[in-house]
ModelCIF file with pLDDT and N, C-alpha, C, O atoms, coordinates in Angstrom:
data_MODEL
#
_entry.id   MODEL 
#
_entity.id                         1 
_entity.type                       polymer 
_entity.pdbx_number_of_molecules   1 
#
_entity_poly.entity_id                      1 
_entity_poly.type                           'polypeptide(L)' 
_entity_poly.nstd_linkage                   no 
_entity_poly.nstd_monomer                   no 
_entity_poly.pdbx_seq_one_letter_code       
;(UNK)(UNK)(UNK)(UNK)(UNK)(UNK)(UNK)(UNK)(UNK)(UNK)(UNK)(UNK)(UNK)(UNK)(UNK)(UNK)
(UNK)(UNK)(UNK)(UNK)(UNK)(UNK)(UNK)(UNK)(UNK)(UNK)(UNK)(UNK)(UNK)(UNK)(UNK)(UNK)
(UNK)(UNK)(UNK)(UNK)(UNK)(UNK)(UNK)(UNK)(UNK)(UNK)(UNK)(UNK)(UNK)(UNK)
;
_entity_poly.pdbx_seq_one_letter_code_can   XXXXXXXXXXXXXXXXXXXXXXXXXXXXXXXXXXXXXXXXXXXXXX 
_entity_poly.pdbx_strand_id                 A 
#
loop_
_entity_poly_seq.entity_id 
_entity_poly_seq.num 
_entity_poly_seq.mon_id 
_entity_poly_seq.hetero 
1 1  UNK n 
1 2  UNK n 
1 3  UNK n 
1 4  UNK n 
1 5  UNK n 
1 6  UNK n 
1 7  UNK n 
1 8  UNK n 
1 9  UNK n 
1 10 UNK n 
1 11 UNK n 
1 12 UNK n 
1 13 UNK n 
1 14 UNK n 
1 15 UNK n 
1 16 UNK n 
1 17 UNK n 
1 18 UNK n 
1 19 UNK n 
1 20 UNK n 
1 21 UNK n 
1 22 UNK n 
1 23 UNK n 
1 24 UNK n 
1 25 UNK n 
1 26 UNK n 
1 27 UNK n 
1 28 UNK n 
1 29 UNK n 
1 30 UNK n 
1 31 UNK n 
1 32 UNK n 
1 33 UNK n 
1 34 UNK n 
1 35 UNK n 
1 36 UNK n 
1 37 UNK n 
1 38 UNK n 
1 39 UNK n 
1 40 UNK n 
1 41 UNK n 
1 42 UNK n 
1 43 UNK n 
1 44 UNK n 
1 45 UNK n 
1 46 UNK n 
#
_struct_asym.id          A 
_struct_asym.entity_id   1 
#
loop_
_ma_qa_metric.id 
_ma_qa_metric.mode 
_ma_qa_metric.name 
_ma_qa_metric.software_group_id 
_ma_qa_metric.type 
1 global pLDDT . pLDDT 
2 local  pLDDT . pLDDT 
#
_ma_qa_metric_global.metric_id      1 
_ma_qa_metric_global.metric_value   81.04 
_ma_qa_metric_global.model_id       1 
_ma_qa_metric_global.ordinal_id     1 
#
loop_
_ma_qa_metric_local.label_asym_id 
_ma_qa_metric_local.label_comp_id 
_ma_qa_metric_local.label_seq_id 
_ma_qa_metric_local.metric_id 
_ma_qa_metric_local.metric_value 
_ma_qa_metric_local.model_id 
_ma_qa_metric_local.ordinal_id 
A UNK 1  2 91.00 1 1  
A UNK 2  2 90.00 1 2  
A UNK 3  2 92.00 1 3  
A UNK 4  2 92.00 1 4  
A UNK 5  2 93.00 1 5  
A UNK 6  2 92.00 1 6  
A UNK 7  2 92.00 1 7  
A UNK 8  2 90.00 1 8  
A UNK 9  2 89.00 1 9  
A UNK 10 2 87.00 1 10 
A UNK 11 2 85.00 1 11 
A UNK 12 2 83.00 1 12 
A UNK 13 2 78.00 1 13 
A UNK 14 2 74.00 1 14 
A UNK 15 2 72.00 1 15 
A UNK 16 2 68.00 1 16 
A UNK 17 2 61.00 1 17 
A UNK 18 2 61.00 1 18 
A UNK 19 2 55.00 1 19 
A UNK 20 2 56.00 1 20 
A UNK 21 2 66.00 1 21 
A UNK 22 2 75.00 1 22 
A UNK 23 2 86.00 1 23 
A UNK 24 2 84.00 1 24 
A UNK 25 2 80.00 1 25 
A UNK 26 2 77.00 1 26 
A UNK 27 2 80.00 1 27 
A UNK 28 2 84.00 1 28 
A UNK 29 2 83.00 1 29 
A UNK 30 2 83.00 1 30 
A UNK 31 2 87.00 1 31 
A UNK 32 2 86.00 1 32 
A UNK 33 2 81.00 1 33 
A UNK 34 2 80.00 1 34 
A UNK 35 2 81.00 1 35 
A UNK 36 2 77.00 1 36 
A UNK 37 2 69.00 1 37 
A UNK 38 2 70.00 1 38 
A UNK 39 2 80.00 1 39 
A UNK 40 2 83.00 1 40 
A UNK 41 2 88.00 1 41 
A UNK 42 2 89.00 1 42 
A UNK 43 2 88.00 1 43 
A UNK 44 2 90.00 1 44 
A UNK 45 2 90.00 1 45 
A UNK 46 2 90.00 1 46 
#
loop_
_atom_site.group_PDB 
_atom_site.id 
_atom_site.type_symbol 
_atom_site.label_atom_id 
_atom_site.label_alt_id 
_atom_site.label_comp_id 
_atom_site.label_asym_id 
_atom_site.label_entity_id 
_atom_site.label_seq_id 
_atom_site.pdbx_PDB_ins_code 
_atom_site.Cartn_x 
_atom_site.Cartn_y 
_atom_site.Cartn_z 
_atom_site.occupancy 
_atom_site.B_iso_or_equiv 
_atom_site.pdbx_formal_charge 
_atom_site.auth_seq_id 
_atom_site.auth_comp_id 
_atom_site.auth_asym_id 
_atom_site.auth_atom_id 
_atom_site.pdbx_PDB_model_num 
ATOM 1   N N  . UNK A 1 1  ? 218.417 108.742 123.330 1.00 91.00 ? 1  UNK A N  1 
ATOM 2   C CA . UNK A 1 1  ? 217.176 108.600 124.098 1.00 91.00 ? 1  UNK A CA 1 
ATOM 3   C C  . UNK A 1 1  ? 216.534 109.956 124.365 1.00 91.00 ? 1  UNK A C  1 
ATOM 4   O O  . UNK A 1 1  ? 215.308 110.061 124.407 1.00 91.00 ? 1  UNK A O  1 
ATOM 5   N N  . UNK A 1 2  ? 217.311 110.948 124.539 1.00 90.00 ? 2  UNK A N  1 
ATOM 6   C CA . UNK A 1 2  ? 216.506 112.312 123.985 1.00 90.00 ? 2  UNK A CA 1 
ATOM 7   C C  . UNK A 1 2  ? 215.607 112.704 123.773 1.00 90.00 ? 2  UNK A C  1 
ATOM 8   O O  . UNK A 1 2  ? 214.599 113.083 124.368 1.00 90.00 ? 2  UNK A O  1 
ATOM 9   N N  . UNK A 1 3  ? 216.129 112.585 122.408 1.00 92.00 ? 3  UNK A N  1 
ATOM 10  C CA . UNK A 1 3  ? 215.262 113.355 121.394 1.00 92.00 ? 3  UNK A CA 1 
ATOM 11  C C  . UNK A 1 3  ? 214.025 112.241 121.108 1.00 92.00 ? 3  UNK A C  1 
ATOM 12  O O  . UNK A 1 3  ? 212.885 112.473 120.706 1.00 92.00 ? 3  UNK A O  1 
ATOM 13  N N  . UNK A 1 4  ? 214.651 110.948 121.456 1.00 92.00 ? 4  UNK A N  1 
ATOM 14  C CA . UNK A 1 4  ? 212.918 109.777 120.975 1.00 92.00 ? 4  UNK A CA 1 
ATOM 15  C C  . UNK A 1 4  ? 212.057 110.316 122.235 1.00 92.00 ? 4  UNK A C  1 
ATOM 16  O O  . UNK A 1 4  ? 210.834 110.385 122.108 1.00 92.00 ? 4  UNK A O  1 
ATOM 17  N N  . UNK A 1 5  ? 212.784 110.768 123.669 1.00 93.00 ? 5  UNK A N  1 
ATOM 18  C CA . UNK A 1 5  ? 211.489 111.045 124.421 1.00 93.00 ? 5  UNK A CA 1 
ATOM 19  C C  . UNK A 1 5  ? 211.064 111.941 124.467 1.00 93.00 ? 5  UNK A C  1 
ATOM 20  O O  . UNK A 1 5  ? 210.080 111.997 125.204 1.00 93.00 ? 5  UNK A O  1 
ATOM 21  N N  . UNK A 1 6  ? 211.482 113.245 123.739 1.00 92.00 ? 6  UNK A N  1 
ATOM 22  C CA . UNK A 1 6  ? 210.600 114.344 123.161 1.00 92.00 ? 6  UNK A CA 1 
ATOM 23  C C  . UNK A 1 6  ? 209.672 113.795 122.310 1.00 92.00 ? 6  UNK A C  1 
ATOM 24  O O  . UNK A 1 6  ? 208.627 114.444 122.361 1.00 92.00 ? 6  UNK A O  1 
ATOM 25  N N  . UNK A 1 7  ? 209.630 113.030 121.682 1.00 92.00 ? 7  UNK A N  1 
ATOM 26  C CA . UNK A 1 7  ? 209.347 113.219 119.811 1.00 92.00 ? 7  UNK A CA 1 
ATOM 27  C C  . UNK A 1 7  ? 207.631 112.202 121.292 1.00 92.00 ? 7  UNK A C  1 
ATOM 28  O O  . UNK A 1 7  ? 206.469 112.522 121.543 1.00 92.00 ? 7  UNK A O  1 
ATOM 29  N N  . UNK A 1 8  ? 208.345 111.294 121.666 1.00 90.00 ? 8  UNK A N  1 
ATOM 30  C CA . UNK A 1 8  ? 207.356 110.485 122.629 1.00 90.00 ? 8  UNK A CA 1 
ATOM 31  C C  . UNK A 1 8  ? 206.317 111.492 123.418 1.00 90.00 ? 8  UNK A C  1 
ATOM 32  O O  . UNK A 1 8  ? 205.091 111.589 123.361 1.00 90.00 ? 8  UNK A O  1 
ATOM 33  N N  . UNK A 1 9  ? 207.052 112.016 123.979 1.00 89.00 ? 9  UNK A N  1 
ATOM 34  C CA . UNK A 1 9  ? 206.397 113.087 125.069 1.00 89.00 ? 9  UNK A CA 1 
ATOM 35  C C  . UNK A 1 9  ? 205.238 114.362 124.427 1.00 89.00 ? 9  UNK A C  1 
ATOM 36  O O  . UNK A 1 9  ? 204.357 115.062 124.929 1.00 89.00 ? 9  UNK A O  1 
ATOM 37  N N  . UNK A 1 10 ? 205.725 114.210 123.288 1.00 87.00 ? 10 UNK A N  1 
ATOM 38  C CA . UNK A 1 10 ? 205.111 115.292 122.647 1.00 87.00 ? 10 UNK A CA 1 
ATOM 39  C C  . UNK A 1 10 ? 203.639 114.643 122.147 1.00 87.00 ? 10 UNK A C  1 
ATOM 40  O O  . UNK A 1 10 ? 202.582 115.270 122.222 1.00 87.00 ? 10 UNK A O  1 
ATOM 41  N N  . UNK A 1 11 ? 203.782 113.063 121.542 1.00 85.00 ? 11 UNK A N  1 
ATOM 42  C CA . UNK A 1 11 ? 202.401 113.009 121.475 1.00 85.00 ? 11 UNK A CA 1 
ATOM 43  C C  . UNK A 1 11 ? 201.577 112.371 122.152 1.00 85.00 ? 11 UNK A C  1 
ATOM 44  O O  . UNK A 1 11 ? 200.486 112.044 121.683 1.00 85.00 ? 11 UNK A O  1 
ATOM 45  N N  . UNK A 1 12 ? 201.984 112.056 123.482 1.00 83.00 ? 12 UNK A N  1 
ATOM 46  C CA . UNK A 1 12 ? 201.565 111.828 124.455 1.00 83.00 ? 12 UNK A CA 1 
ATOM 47  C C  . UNK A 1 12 ? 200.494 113.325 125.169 1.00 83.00 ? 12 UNK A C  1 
ATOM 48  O O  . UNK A 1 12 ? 199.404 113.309 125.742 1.00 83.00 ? 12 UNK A O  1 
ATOM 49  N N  . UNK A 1 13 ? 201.328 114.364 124.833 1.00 78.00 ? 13 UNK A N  1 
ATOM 50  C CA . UNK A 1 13 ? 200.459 115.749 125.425 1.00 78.00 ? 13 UNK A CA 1 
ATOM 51  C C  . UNK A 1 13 ? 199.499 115.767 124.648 1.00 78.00 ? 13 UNK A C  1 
ATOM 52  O O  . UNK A 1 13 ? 198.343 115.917 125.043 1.00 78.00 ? 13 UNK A O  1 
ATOM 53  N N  . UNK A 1 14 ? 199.901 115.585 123.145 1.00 74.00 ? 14 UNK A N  1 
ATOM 54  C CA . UNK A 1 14 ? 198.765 116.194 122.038 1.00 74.00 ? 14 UNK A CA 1 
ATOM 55  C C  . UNK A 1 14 ? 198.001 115.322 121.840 1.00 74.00 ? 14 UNK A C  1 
ATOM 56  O O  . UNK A 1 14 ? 197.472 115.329 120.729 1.00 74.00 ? 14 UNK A O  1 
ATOM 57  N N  . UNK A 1 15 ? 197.627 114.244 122.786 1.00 72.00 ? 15 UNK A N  1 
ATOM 58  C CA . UNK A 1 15 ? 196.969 113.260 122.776 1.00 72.00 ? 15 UNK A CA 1 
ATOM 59  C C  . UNK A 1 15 ? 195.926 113.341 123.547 1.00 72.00 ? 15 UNK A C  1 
ATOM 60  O O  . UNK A 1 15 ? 195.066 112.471 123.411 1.00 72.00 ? 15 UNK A O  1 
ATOM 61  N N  . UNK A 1 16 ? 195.717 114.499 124.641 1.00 68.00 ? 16 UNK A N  1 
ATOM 62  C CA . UNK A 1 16 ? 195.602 115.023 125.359 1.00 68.00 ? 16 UNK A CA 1 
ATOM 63  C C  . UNK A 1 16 ? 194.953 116.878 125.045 1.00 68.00 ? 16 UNK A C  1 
ATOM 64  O O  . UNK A 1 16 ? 194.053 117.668 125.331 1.00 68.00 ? 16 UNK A O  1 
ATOM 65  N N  . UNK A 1 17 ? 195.546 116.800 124.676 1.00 61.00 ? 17 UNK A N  1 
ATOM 66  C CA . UNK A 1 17 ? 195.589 118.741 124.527 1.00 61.00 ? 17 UNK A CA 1 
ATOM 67  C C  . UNK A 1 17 ? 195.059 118.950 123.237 1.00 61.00 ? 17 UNK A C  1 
ATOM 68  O O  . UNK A 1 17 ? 194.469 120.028 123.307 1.00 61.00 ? 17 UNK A O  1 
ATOM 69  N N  . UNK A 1 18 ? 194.921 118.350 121.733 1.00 61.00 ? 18 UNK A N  1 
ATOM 70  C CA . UNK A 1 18 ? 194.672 118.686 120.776 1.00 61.00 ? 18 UNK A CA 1 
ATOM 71  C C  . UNK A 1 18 ? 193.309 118.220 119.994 1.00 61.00 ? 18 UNK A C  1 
ATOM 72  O O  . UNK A 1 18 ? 192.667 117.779 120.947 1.00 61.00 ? 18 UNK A O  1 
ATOM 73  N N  . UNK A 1 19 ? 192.774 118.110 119.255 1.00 55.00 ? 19 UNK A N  1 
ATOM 74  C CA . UNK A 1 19 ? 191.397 117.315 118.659 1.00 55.00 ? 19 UNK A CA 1 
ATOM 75  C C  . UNK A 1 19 ? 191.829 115.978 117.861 1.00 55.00 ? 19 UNK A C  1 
ATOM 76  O O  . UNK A 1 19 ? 192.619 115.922 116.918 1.00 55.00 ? 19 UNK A O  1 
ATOM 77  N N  . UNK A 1 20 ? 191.110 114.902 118.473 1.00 56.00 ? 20 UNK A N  1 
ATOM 78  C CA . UNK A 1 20 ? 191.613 113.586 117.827 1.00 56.00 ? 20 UNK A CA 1 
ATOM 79  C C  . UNK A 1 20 ? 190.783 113.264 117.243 1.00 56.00 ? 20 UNK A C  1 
ATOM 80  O O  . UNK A 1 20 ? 190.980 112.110 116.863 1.00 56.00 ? 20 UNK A O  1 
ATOM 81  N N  . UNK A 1 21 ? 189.210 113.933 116.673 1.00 66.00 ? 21 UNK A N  1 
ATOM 82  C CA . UNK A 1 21 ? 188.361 113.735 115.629 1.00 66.00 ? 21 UNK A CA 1 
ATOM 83  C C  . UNK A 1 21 ? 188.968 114.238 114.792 1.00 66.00 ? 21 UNK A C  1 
ATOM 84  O O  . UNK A 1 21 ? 190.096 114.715 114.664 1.00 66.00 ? 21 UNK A O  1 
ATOM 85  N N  . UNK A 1 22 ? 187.352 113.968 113.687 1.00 75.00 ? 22 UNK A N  1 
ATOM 86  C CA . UNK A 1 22 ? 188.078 115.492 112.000 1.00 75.00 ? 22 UNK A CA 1 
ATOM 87  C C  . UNK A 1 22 ? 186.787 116.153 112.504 1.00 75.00 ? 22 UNK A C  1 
ATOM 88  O O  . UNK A 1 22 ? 186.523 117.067 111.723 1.00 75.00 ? 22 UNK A O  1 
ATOM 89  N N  . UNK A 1 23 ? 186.131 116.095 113.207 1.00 86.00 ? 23 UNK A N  1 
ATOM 90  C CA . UNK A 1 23 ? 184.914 117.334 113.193 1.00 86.00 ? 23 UNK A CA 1 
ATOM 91  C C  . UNK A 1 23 ? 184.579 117.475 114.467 1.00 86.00 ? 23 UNK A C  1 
ATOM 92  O O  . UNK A 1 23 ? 183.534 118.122 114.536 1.00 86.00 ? 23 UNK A O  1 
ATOM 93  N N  . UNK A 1 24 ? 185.093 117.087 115.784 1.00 84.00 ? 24 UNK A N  1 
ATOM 94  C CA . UNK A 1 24 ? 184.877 117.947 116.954 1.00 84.00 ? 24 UNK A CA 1 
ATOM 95  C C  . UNK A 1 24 ? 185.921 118.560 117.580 1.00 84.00 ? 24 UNK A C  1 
ATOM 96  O O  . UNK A 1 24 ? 186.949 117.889 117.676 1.00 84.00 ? 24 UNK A O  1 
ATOM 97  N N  . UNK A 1 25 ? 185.923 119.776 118.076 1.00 80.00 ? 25 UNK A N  1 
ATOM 98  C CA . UNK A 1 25 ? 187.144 120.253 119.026 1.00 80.00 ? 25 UNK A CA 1 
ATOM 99  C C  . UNK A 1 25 ? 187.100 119.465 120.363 1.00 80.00 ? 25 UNK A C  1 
ATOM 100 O O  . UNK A 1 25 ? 186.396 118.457 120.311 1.00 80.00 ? 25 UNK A O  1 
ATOM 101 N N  . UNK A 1 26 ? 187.687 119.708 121.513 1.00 77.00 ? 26 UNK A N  1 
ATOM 102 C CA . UNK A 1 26 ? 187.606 119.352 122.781 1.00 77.00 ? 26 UNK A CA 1 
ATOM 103 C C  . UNK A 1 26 ? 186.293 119.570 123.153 1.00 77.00 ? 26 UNK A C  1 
ATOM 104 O O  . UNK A 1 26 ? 185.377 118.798 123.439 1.00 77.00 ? 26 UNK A O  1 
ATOM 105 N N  . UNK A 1 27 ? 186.371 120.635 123.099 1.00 80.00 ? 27 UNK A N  1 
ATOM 106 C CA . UNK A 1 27 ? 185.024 121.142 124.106 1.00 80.00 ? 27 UNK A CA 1 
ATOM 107 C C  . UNK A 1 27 ? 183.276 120.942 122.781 1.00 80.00 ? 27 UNK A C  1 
ATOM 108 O O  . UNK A 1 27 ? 182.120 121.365 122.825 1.00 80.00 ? 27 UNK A O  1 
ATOM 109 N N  . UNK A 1 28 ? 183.613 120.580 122.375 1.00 84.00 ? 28 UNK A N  1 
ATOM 110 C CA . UNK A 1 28 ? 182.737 119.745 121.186 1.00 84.00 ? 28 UNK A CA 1 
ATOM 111 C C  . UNK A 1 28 ? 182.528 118.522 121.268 1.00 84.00 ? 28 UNK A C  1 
ATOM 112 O O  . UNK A 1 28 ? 181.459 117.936 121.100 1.00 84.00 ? 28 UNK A O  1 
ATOM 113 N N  . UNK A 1 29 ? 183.837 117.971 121.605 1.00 83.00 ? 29 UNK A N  1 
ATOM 114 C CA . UNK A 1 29 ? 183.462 116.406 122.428 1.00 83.00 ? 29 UNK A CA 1 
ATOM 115 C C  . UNK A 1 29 ? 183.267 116.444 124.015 1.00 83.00 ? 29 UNK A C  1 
ATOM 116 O O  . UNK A 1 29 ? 183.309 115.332 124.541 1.00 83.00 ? 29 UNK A O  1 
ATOM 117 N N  . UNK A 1 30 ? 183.087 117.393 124.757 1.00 83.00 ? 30 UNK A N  1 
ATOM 118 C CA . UNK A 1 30 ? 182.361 117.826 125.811 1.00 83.00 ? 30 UNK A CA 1 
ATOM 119 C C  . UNK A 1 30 ? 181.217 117.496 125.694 1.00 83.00 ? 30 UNK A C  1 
ATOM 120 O O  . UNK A 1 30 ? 180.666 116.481 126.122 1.00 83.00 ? 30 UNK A O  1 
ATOM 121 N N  . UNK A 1 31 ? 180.697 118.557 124.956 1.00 87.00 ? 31 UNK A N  1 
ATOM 122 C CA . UNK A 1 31 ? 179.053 118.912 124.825 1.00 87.00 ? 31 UNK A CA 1 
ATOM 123 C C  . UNK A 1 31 ? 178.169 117.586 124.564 1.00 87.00 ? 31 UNK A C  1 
ATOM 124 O O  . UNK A 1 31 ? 177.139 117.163 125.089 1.00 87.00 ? 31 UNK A O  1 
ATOM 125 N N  . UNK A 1 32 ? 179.002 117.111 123.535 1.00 86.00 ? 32 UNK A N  1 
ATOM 126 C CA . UNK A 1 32 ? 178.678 115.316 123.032 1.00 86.00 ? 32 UNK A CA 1 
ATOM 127 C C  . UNK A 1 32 ? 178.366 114.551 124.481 1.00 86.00 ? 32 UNK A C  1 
ATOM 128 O O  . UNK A 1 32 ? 177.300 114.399 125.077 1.00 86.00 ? 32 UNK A O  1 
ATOM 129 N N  . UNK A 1 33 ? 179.406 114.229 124.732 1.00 81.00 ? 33 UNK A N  1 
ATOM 130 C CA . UNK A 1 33 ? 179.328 114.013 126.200 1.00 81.00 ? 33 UNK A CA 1 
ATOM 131 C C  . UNK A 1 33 ? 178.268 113.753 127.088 1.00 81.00 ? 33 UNK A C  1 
ATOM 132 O O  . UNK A 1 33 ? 177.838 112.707 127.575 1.00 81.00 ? 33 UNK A O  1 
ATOM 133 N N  . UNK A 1 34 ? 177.796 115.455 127.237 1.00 80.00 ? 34 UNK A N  1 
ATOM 134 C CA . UNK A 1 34 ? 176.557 115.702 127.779 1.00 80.00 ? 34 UNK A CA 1 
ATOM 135 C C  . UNK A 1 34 ? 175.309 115.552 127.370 1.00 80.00 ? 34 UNK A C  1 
ATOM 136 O O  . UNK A 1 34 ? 174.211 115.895 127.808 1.00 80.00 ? 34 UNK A O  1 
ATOM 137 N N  . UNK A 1 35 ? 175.698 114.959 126.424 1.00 81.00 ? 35 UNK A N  1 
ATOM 138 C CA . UNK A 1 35 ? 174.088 114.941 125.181 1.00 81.00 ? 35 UNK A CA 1 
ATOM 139 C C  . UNK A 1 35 ? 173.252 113.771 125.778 1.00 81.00 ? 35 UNK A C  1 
ATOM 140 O O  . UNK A 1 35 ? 173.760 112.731 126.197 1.00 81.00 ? 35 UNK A O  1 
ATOM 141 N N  . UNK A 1 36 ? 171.865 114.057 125.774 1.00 77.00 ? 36 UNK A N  1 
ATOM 142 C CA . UNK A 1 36 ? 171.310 113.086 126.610 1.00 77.00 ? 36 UNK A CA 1 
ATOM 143 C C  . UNK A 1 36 ? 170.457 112.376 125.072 1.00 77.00 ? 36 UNK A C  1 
ATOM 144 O O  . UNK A 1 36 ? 169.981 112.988 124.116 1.00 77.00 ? 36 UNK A O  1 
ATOM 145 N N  . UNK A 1 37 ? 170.524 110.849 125.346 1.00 69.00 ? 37 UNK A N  1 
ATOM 146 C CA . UNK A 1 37 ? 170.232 110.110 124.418 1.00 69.00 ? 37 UNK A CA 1 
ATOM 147 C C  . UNK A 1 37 ? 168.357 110.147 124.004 1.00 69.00 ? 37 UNK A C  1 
ATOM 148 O O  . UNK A 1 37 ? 167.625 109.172 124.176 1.00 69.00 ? 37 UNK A O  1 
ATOM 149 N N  . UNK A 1 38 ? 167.918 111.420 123.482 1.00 70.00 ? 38 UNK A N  1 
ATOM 150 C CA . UNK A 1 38 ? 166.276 110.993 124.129 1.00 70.00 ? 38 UNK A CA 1 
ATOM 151 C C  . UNK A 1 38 ? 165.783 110.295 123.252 1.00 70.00 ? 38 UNK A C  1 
ATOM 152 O O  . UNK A 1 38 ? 165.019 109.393 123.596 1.00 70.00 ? 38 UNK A O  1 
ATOM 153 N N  . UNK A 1 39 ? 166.017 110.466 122.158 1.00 80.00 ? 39 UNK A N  1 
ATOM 154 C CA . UNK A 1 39 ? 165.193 108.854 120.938 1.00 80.00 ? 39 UNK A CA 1 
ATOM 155 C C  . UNK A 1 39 ? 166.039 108.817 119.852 1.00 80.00 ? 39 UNK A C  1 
ATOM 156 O O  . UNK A 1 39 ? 167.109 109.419 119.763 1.00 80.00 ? 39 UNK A O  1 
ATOM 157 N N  . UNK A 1 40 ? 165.399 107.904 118.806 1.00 83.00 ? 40 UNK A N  1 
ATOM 158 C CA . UNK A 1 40 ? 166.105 107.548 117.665 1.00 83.00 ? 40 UNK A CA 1 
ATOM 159 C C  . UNK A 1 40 ? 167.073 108.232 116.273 1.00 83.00 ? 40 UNK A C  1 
ATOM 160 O O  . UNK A 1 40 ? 167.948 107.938 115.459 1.00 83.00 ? 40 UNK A O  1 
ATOM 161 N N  . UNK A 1 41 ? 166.118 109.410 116.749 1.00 88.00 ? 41 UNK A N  1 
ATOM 162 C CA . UNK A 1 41 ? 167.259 110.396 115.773 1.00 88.00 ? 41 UNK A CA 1 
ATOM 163 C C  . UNK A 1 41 ? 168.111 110.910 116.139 1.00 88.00 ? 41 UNK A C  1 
ATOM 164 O O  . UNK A 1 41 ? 168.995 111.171 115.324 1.00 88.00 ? 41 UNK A O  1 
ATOM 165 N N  . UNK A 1 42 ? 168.344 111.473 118.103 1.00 89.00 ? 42 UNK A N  1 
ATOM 166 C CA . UNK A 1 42 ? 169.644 111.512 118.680 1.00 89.00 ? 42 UNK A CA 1 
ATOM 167 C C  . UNK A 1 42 ? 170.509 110.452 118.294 1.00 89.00 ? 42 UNK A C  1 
ATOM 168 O O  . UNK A 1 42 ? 171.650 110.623 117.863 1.00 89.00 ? 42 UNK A O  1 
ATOM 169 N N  . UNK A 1 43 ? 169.943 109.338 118.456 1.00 88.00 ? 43 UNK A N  1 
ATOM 170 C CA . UNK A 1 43 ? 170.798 107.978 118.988 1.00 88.00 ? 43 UNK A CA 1 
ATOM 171 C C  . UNK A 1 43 ? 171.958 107.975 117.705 1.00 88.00 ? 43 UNK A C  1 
ATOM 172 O O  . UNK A 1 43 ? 173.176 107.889 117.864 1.00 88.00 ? 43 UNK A O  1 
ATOM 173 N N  . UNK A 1 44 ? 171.141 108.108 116.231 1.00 90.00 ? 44 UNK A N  1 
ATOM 174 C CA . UNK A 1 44 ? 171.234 108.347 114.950 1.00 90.00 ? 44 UNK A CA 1 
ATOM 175 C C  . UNK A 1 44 ? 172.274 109.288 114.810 1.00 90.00 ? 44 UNK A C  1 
ATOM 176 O O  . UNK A 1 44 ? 173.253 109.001 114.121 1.00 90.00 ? 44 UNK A O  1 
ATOM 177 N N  . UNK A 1 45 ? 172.189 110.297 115.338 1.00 90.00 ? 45 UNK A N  1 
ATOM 178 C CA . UNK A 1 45 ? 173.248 111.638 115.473 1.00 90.00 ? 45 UNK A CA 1 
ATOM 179 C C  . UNK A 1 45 ? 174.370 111.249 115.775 1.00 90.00 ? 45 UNK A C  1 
ATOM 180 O O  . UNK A 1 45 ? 175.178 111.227 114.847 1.00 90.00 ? 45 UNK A O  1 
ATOM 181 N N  . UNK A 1 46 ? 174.867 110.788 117.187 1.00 90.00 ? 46 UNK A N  1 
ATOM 182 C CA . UNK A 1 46 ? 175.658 110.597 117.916 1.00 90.00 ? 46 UNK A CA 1 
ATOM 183 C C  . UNK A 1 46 ? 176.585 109.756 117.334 1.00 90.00 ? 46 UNK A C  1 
ATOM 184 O O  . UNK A 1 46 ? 177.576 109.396 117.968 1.00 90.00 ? 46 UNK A O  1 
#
């Protein structure tokens, strides 16, 4: 039980702590976030 709750624990953090897109970092899916929806080619973007 160990080592499964490392192997567990571990991607539980990086689930958390690491980038779970292929093209934004954290703070990239921040900014997203904050993006305010103003018309159709944002909407399009997003």
């Amino acid at each position: 039980a160990l080592p499964f709750f490392l192997t567990v624990s571990c991607l539980a953090i990086a689930r958390f702590e690491v980038p779970t897109t292929r093209w934004a970092s954290p703070a990239g899916r921040r900014l997203l976030g904050a993006l305010p929806s103003r018309d159709d080619l944002t909407s399009v973007a997003v």
